[in-house]
C-alpha atoms as a PDB file:
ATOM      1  CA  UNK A   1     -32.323 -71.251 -67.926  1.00  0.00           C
ATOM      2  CA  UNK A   2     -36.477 -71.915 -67.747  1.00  0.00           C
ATOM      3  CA  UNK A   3     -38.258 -71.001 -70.627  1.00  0.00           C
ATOM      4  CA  UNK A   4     -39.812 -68.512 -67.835  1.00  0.00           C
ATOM      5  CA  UNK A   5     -37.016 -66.916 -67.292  1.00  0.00           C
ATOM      6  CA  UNK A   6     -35.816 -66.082 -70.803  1.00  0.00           C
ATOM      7  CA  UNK A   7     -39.679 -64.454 -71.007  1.00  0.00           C
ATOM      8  CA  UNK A   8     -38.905 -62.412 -68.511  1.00  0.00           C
ATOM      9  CA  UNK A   9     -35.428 -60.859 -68.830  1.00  0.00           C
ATOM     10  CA  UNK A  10     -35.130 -57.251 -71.054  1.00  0.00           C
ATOM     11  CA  UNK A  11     -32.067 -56.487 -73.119  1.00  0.00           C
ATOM     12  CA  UNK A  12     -31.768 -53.024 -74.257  1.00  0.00           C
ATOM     13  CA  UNK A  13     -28.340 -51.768 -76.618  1.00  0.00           C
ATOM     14  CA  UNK A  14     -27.580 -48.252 -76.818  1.00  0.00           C
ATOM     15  CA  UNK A  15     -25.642 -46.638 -79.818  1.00  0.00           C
ATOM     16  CA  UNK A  16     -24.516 -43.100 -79.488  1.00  0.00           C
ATOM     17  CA  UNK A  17     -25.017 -41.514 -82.577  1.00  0.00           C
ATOM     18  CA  UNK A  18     -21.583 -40.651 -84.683  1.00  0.00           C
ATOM     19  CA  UNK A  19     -20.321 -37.323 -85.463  1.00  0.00           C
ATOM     20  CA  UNK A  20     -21.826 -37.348 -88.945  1.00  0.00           C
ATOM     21  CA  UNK A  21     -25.553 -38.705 -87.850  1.00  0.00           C
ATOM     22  CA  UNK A  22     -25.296 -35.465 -84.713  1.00  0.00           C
ATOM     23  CA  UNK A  23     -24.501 -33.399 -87.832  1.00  0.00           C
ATOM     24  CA  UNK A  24     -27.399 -34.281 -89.380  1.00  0.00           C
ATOM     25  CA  UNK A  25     -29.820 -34.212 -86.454  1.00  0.00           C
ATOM     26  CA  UNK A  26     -28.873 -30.780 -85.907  1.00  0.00           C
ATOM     27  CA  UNK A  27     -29.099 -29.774 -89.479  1.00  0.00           C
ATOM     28  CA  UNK A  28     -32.537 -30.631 -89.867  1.00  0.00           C
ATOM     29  CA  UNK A  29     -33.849 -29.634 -86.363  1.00  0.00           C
ATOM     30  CA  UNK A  30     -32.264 -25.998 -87.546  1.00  0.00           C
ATOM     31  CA  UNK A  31     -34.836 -26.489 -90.107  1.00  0.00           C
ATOM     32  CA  UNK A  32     -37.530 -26.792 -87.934  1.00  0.00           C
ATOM     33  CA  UNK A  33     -36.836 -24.211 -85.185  1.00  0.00           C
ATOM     34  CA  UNK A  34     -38.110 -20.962 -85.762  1.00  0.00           C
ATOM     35  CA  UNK A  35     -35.731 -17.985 -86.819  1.00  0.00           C
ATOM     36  CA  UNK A  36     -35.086 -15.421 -84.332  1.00  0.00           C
ATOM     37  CA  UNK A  37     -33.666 -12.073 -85.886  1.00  0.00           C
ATOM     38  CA  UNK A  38     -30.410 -11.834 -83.741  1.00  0.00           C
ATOM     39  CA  UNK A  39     -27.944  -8.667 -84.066  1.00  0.00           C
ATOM     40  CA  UNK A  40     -24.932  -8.898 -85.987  1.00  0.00           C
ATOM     41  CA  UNK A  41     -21.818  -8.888 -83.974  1.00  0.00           C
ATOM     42  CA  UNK A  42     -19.717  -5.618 -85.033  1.00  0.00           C
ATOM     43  CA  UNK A  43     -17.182  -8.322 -87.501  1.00  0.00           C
ATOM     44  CA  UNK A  44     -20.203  -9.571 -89.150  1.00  0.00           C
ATOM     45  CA  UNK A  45     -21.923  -6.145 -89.510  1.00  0.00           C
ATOM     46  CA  UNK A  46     -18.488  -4.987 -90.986  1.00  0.00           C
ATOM     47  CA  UNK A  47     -18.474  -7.830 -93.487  1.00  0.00           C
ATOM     48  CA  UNK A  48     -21.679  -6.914 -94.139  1.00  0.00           C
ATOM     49  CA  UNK A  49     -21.303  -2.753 -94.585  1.00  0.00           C
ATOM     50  CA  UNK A  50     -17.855  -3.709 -96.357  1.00  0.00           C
ATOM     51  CA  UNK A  51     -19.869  -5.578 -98.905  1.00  0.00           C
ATOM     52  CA  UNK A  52     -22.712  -3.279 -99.592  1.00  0.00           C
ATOM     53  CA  UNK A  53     -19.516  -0.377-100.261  1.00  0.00           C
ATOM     54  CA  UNK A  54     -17.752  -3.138-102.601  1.00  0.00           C
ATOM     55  CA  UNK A  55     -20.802  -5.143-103.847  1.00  0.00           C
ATOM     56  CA  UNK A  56     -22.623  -2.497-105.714  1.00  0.00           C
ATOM     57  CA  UNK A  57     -19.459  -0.759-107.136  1.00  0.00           C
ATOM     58  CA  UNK A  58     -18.162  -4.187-108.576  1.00  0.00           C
ATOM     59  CA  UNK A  59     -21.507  -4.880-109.812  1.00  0.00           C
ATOM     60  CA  UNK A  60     -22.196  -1.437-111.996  1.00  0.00           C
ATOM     61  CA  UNK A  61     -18.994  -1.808-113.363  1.00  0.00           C
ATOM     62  CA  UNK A  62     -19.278  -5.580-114.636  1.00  0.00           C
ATOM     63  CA  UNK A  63     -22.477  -4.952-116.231  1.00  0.00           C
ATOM     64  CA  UNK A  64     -21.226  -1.838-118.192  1.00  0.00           C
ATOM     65  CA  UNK A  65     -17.629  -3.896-118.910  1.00  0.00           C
ATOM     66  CA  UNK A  66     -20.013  -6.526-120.037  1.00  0.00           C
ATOM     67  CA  UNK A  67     -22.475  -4.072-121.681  1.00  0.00           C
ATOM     68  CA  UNK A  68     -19.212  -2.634-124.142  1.00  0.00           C
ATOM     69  CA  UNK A  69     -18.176  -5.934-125.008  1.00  0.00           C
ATOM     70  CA  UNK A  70     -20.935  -7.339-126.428  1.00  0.00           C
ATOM     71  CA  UNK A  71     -21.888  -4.001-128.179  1.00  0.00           C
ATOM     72  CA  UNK A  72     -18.114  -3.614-129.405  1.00  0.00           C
ATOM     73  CA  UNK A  73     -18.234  -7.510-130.513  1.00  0.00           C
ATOM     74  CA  UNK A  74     -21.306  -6.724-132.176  1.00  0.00           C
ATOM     75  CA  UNK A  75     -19.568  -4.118-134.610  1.00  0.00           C
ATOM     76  CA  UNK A  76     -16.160  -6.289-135.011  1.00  0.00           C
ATOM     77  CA  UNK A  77     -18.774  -8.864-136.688  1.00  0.00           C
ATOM     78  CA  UNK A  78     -20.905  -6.556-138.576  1.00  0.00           C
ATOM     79  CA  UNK A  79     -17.253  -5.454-139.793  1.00  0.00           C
ATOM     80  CA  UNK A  80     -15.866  -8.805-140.162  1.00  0.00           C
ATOM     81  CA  UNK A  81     -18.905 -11.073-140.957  1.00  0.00           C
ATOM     82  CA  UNK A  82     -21.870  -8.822-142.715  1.00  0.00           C
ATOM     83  CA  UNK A  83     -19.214  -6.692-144.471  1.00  0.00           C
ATOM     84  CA  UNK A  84     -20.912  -3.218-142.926  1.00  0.00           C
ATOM     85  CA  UNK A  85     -17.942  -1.531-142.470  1.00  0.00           C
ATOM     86  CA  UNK A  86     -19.127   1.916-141.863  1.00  0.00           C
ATOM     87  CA  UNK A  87     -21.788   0.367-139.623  1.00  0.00           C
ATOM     88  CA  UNK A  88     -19.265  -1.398-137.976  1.00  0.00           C
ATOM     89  CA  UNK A  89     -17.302   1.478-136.874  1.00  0.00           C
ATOM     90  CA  UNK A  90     -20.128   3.809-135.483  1.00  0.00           C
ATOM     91  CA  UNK A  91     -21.493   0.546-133.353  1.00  0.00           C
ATOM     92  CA  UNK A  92     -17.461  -0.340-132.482  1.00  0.00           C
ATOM     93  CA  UNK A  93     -17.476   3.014-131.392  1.00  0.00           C
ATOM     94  CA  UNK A  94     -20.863   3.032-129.263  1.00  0.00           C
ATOM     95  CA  UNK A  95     -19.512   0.099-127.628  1.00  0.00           C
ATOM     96  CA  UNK A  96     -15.941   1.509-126.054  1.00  0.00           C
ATOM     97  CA  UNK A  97     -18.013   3.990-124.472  1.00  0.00           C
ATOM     98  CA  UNK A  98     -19.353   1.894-121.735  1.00  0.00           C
ATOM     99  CA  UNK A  99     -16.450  -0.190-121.467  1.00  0.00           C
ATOM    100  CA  UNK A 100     -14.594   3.227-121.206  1.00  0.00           C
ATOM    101  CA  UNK A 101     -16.695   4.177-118.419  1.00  0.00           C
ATOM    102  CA  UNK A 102     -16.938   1.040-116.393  1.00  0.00           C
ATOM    103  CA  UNK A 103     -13.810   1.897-114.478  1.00  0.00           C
ATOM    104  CA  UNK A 104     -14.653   5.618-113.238  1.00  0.00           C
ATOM    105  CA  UNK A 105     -18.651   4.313-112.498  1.00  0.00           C
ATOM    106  CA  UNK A 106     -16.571   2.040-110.204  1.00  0.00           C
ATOM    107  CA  UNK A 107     -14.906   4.600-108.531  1.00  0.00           C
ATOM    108  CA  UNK A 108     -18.041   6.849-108.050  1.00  0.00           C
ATOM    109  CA  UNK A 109     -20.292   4.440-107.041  1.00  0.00           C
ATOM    110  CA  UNK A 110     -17.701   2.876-104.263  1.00  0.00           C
ATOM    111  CA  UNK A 111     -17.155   6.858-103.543  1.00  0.00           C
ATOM    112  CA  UNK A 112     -20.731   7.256-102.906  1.00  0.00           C
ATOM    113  CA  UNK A 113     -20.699   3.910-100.892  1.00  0.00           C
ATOM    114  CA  UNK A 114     -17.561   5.649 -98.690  1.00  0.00           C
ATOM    115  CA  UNK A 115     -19.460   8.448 -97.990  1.00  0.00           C
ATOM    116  CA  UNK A 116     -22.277   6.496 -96.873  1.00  0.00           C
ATOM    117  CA  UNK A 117     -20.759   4.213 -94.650  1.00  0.00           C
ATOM    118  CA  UNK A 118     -17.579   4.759 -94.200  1.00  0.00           C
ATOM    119  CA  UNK A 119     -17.857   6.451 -90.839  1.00  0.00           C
ATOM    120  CA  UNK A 120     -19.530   3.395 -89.443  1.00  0.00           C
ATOM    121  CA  UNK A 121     -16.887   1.383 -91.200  1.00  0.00           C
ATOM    122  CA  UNK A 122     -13.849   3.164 -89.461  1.00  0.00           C
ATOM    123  CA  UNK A 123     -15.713   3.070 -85.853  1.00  0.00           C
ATOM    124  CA  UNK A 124     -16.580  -0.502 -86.358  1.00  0.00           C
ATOM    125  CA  UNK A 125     -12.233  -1.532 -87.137  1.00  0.00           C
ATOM    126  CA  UNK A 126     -11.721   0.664 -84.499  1.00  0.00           C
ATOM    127  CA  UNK A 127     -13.455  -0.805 -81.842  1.00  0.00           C
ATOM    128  CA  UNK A 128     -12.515  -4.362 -83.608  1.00  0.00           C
ATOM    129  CA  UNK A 129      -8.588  -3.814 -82.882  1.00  0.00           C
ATOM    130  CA  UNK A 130      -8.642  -1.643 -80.068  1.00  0.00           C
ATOM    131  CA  UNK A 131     -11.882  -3.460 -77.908  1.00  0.00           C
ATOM    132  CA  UNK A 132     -10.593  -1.912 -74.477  1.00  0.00           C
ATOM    133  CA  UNK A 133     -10.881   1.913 -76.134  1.00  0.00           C
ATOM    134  CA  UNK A 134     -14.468   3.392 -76.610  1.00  0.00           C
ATOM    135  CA  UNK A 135     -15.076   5.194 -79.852  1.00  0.00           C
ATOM    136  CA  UNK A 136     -15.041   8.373 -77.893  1.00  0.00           C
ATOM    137  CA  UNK A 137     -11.864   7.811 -75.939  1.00  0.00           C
ATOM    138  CA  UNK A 138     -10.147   6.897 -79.409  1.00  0.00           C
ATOM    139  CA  UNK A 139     -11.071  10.882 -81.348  1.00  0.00           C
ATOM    140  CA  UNK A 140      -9.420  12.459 -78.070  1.00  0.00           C
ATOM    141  CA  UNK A 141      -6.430  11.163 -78.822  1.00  0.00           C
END
């Protein structure tokens, strides 16, 4: 070939970017794109409900389990370490209260939950198993 002819030819090599690299494109253009507010889809607004029911229950009974322990293990070692026995005792005592407790807050707070949401709950599984069935159609039966 002429050195004119090398000048003028064009080479171009395409890639296609892997699996991993389109991962990553798409990761950070989610980024970058604005967030639309979308509705839930009955499964994830049941997720959702179902958590808000079980969520706040679990949660006001860790922190009083959690609550009772560390006031009942503050009373085993004023027993045990500080020698206050009588001490001891009353906070020992102060501290089985809460843990006593934590179990029947569970119940009444997940009660309260049910009562709150549970008839969206049982219209949402409804229409989730039977999808050809309206809500309506489902009560007549």
């Amino acid at each position: 070939m002429k050195e004119q002819d090398k000048q003028q030819t064009f080479e171009y090599v395409y890639v296609a970017p892997s699996e991993y690299e389109k991962k990553v494109i798409k990761n950070i253009s989610d980024k970058y794109q604005e967030k639309t507010k979308k509705t839930p889809s009955a499964f994830e607004r049941l997720k959702e409900l179902d958590q808000k029911v079980n969520g706040k229950a679990t949660a006001v009974s860790i922190a009083l389990g959690v609550l009772g322990a560390l006031i009942f293990g503050l009373g085993l070692s004023m027993i045990l370490e500080w020698r206050l026995l009588l001490w001891g005792i009353l906070v020992c005592a102060v501290g089985v209260f809460p843990l006593a407790f934590a179990y029947p807050a569970y119940n009444k707070v997940f009660n309260n939950g049910k009562k709150k949401y549970g008839e969206e709950i049982l219209k949402l599984t409804q229409l989730l198993v039977n999808p050809q069935k309206t809500p309506q159609e489902q009560t007549e039966e």
